[in-house]
C-alpha atoms as a PDB file:
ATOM      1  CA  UNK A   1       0.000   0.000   0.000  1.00  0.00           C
ATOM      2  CA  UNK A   2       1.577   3.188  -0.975  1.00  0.00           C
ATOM      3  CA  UNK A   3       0.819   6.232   1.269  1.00  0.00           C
ATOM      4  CA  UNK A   4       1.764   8.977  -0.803  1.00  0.00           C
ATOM      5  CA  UNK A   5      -0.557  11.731  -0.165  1.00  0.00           C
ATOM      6  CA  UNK A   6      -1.051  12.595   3.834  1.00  0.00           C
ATOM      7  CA  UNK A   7      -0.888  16.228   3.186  1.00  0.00           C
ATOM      8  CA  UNK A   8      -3.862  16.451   0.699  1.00  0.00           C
ATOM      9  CA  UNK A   9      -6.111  14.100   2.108  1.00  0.00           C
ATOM     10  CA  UNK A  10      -5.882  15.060   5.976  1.00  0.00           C
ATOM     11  CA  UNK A  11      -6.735  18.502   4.892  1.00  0.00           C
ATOM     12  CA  UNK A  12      -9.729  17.707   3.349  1.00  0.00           C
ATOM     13  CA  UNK A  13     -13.462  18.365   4.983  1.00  0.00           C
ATOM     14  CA  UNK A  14     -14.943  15.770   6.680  1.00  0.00           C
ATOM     15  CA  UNK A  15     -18.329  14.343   4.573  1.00  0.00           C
ATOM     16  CA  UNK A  16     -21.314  13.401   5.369  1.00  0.00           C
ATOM     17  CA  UNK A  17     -23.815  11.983   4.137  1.00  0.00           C
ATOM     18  CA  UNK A  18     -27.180  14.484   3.402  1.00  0.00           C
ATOM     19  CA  UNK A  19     -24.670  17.505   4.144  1.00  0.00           C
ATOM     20  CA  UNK A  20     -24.167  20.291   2.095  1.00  0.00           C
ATOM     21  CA  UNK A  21     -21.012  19.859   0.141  1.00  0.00           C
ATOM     22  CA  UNK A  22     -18.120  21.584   1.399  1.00  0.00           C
ATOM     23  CA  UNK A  23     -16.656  22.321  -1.824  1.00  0.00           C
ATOM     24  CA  UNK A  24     -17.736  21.725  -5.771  1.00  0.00           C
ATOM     25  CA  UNK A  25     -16.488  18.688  -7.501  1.00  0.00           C
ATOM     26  CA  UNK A  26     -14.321  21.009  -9.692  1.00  0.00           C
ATOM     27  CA  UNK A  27     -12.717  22.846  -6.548  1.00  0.00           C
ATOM     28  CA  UNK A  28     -11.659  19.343  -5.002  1.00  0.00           C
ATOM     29  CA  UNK A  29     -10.075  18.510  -8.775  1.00  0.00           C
ATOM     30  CA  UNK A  30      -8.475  21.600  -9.035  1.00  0.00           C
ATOM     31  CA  UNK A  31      -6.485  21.386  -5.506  1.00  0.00           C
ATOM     32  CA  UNK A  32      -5.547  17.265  -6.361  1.00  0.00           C
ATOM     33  CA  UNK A  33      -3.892  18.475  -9.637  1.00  0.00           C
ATOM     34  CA  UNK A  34      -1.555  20.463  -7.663  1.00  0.00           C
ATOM     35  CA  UNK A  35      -0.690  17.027  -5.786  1.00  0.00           C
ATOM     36  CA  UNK A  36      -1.057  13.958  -7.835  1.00  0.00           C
ATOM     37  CA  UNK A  37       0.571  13.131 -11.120  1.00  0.00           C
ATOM     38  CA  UNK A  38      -1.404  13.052 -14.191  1.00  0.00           C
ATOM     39  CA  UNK A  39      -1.880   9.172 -13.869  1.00  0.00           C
ATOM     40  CA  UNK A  40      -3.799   9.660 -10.591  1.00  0.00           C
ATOM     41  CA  UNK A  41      -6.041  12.257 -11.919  1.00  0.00           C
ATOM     42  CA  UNK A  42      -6.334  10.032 -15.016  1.00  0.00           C
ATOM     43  CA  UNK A  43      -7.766   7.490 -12.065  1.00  0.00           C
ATOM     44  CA  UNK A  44      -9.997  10.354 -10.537  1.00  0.00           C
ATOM     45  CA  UNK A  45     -11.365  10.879 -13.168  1.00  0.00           C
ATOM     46  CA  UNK A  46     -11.724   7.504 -15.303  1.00  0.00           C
ATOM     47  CA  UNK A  47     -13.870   6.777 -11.773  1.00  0.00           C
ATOM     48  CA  UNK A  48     -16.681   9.598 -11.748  1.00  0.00           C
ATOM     49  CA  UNK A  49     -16.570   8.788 -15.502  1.00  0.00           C
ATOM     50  CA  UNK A  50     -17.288   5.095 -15.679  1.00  0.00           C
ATOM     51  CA  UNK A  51     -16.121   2.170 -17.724  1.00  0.00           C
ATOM     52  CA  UNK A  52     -14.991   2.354 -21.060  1.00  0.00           C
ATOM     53  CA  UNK A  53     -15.564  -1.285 -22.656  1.00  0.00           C
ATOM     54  CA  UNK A  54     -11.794  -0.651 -24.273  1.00  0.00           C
ATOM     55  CA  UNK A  55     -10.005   0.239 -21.323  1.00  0.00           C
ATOM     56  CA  UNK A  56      -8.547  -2.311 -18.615  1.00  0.00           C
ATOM     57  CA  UNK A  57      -9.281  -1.126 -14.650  1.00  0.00           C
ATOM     58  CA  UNK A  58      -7.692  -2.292 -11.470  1.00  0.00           C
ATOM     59  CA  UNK A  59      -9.812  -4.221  -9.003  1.00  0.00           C
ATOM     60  CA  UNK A  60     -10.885  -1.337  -7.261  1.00  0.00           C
ATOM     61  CA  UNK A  61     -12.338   0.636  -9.844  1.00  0.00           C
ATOM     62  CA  UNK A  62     -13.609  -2.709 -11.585  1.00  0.00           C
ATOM     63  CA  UNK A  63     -15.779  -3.219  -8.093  1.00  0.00           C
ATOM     64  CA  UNK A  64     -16.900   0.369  -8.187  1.00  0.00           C
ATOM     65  CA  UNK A  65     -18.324   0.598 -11.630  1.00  0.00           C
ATOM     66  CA  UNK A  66     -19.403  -3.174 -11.154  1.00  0.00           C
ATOM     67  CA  UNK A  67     -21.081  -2.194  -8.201  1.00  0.00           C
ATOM     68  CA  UNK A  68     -23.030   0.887  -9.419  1.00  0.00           C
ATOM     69  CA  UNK A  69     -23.950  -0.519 -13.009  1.00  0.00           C
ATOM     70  CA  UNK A  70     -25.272  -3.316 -11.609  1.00  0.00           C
ATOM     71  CA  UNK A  71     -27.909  -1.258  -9.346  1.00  0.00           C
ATOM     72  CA  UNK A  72     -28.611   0.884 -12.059  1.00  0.00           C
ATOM     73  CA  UNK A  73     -29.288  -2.128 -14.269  1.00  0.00           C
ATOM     74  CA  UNK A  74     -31.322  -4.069 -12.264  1.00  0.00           C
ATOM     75  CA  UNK A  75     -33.379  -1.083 -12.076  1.00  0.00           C
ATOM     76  CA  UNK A  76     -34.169  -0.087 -15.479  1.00  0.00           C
ATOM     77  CA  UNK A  77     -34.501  -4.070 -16.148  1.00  0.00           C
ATOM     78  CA  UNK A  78     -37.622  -3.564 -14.037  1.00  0.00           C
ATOM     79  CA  UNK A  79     -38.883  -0.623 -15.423  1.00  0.00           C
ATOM     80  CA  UNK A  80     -38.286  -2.360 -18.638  1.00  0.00           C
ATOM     81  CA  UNK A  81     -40.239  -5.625 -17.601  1.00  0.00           C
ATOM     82  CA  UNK A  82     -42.866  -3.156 -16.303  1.00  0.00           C
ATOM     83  CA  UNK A  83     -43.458  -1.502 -19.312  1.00  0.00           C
ATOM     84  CA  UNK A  84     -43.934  -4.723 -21.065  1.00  0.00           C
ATOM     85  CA  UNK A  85     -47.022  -5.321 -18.861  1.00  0.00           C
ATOM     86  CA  UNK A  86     -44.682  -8.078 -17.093  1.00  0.00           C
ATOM     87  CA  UNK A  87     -45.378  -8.799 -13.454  1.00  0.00           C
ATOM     88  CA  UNK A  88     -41.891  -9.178 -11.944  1.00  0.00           C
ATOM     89  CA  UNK A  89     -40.505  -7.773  -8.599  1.00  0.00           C
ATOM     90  CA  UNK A  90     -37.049  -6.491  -8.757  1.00  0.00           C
ATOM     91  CA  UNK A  91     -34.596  -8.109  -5.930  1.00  0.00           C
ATOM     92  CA  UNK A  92     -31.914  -6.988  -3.673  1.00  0.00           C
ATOM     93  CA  UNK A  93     -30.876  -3.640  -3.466  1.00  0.00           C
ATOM     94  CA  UNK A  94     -32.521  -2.085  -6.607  1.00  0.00           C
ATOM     95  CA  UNK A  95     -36.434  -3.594  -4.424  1.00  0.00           C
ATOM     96  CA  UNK A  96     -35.157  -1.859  -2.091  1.00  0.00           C
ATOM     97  CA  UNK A  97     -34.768   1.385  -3.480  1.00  0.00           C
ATOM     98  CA  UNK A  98     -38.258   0.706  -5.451  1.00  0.00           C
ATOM     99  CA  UNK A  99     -40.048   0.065  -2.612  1.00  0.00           C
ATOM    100  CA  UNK A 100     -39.205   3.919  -1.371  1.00  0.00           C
ATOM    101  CA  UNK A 101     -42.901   5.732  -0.801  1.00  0.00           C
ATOM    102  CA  UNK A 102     -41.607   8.423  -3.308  1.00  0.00           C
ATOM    103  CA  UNK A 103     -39.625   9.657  -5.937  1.00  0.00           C
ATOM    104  CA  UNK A 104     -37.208  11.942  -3.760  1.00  0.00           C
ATOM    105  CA  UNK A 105     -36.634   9.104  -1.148  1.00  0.00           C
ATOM    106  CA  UNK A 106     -35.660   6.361  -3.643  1.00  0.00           C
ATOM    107  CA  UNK A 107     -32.747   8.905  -4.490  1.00  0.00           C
ATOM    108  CA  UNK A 108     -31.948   9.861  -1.572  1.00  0.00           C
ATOM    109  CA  UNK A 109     -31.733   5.491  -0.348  1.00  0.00           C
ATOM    110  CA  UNK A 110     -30.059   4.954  -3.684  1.00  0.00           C
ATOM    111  CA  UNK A 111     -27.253   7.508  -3.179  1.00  0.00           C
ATOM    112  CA  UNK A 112     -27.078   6.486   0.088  1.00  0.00           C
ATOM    113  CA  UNK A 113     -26.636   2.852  -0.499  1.00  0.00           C
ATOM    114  CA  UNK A 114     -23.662   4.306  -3.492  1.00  0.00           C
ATOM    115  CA  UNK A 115     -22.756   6.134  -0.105  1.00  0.00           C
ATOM    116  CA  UNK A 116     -22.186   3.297   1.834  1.00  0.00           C
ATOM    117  CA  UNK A 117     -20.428   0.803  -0.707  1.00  0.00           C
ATOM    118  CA  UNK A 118     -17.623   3.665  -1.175  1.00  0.00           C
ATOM    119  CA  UNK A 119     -17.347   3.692   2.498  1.00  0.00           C
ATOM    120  CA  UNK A 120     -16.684  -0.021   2.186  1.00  0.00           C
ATOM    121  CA  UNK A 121     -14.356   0.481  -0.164  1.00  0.00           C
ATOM    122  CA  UNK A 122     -12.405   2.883   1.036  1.00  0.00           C
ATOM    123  CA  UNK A 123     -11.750   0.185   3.837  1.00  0.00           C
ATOM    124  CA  UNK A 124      -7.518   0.083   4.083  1.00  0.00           C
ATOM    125  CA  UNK A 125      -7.017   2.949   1.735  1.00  0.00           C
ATOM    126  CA  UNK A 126      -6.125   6.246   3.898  1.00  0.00           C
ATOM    127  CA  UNK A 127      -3.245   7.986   2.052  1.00  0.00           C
ATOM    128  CA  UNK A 128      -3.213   7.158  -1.441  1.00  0.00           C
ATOM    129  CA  UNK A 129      -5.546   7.647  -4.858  1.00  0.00           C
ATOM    130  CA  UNK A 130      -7.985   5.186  -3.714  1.00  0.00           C
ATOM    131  CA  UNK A 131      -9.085   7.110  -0.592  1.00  0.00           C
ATOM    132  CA  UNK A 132      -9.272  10.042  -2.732  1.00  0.00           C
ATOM    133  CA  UNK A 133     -10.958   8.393  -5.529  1.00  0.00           C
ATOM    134  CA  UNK A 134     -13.869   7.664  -3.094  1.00  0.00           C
ATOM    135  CA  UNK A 135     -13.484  11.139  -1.632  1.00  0.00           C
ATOM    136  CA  UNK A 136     -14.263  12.567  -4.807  1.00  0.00           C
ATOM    137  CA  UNK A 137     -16.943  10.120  -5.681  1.00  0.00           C
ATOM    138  CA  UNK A 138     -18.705  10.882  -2.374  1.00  0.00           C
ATOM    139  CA  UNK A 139     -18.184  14.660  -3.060  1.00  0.00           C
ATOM    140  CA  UNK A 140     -20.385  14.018  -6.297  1.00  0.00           C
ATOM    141  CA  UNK A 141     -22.793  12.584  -4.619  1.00  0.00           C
ATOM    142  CA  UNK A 142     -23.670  15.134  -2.034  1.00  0.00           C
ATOM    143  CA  UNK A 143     -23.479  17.209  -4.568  1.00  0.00           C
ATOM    144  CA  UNK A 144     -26.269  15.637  -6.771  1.00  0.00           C
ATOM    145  CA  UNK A 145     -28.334  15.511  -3.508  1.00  0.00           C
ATOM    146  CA  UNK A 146     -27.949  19.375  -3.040  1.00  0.00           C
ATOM    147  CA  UNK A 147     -29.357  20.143  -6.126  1.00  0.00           C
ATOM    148  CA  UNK A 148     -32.794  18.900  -5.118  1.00  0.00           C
ATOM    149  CA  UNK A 149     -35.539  20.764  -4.220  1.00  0.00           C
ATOM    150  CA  UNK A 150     -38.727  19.017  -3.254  1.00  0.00           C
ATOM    151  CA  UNK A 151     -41.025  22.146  -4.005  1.00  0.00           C
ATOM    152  CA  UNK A 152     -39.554  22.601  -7.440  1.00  0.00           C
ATOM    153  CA  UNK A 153     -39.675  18.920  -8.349  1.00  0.00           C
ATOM    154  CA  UNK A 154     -43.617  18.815  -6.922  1.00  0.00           C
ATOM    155  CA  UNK A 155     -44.615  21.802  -9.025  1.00  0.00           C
ATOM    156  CA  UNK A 156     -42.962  20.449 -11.938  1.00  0.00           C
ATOM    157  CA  UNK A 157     -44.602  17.099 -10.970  1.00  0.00           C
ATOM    158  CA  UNK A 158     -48.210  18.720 -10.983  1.00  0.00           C
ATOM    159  CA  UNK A 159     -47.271  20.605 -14.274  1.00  0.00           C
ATOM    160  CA  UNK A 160     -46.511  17.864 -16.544  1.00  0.00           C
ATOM    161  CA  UNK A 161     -49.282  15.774 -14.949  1.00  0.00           C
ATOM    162  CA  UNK A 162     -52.191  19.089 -15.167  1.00  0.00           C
ATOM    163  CA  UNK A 163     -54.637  18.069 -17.750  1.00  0.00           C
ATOM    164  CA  UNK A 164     -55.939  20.513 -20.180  1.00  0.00           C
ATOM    165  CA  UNK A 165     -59.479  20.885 -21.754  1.00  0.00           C
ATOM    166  CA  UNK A 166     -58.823  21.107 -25.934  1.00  0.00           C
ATOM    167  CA  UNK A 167     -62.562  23.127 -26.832  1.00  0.00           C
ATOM    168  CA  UNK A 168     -61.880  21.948 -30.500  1.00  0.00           C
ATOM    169  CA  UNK A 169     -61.428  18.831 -30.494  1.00  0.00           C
ATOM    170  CA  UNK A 170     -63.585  18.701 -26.604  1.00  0.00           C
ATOM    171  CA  UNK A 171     -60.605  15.944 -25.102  1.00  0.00           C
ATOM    172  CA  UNK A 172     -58.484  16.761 -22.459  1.00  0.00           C
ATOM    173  CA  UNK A 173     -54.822  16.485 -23.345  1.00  0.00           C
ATOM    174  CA  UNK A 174     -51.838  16.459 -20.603  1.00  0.00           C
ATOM    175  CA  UNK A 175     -49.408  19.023 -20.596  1.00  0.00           C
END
């Protein structure tokens, strides 16, 4: 295990999860670059990316993108089985998430669950890319949770979903 970066990772801000970020994703990338080589911002940055089907990863970004493609797939799998008229429960994590009472929570239990597996991953690392890889990734996630607003996203909700009268043709239509 190579411990190569105590400075830049024991002055970072604590996260948590559901807080308000303490910085942007950009402002975290912007300080690394002035610590890591360009290989390890190459890793950064191939994480909050994703796979590329050409490109070989290390174990610990192949259990990362593993892990979070697999949620996501399960989930549209169901959606997809759903829209078929197909009556099939989704298992695991992804019912989990599904089962949430509404929009809003199921992203809040999904990012928290991404949340968590970082956290599990980040198990040993303390000092080198790895630890920051999951810094960043966590840092994305609050900030994707920031950027919700439950009064905007019900008024938007009710505004696609209002139903208009059409006096020519005497239907209603949806917005």
């Amino acid at each position: 295990m190579k411990n190569e970066y105590y400075y830049l990772v024991a002055s970072l801000p604590y996260l948590r999860f559901r807080e308000a970020p303490p910085m942007t994703g950009e402002m975290f990338l912007a300080e690394s670059g002035k610590w890591l080589p360009e290989r390890d911002m190459d890793f950064l940055l191939d994480a909050a990316a994703g796979p590329d089907p050409e490109r070989v990863y290390c174990s610990f970004l192949m259990k990362w993108f593993d892990f979070d493609a697999g949620l996501f797939q399960e989930i549209a799998d169901y959606r997809k089985s759903r829209k078929k008229g197909e009556d099939t429960k989704p298992a695991g994590l992804a019912g989990r998430v599904l089962e949430q009472p509404d929009p809003l929570q199921r992203e809040i239990f999904l990012e928290k669950n991404r949340w968590d597996f970082l956290e599990d991953l980040a198990g040993g690392h303390f000092y080198d890319v790895e630890k920051l890889t999951v810094y960043y990734l966590q840092l994305l996630i609050l900030e994707r949770l920031n950027k919700f607003d439950k009064d905007k996203g019900e008024s938007r909700f009710y505004e696609m979903c209002e139903v208009k009268y059409d006096e020519e043709t005497g239907q209603d239509t949806f917005s």
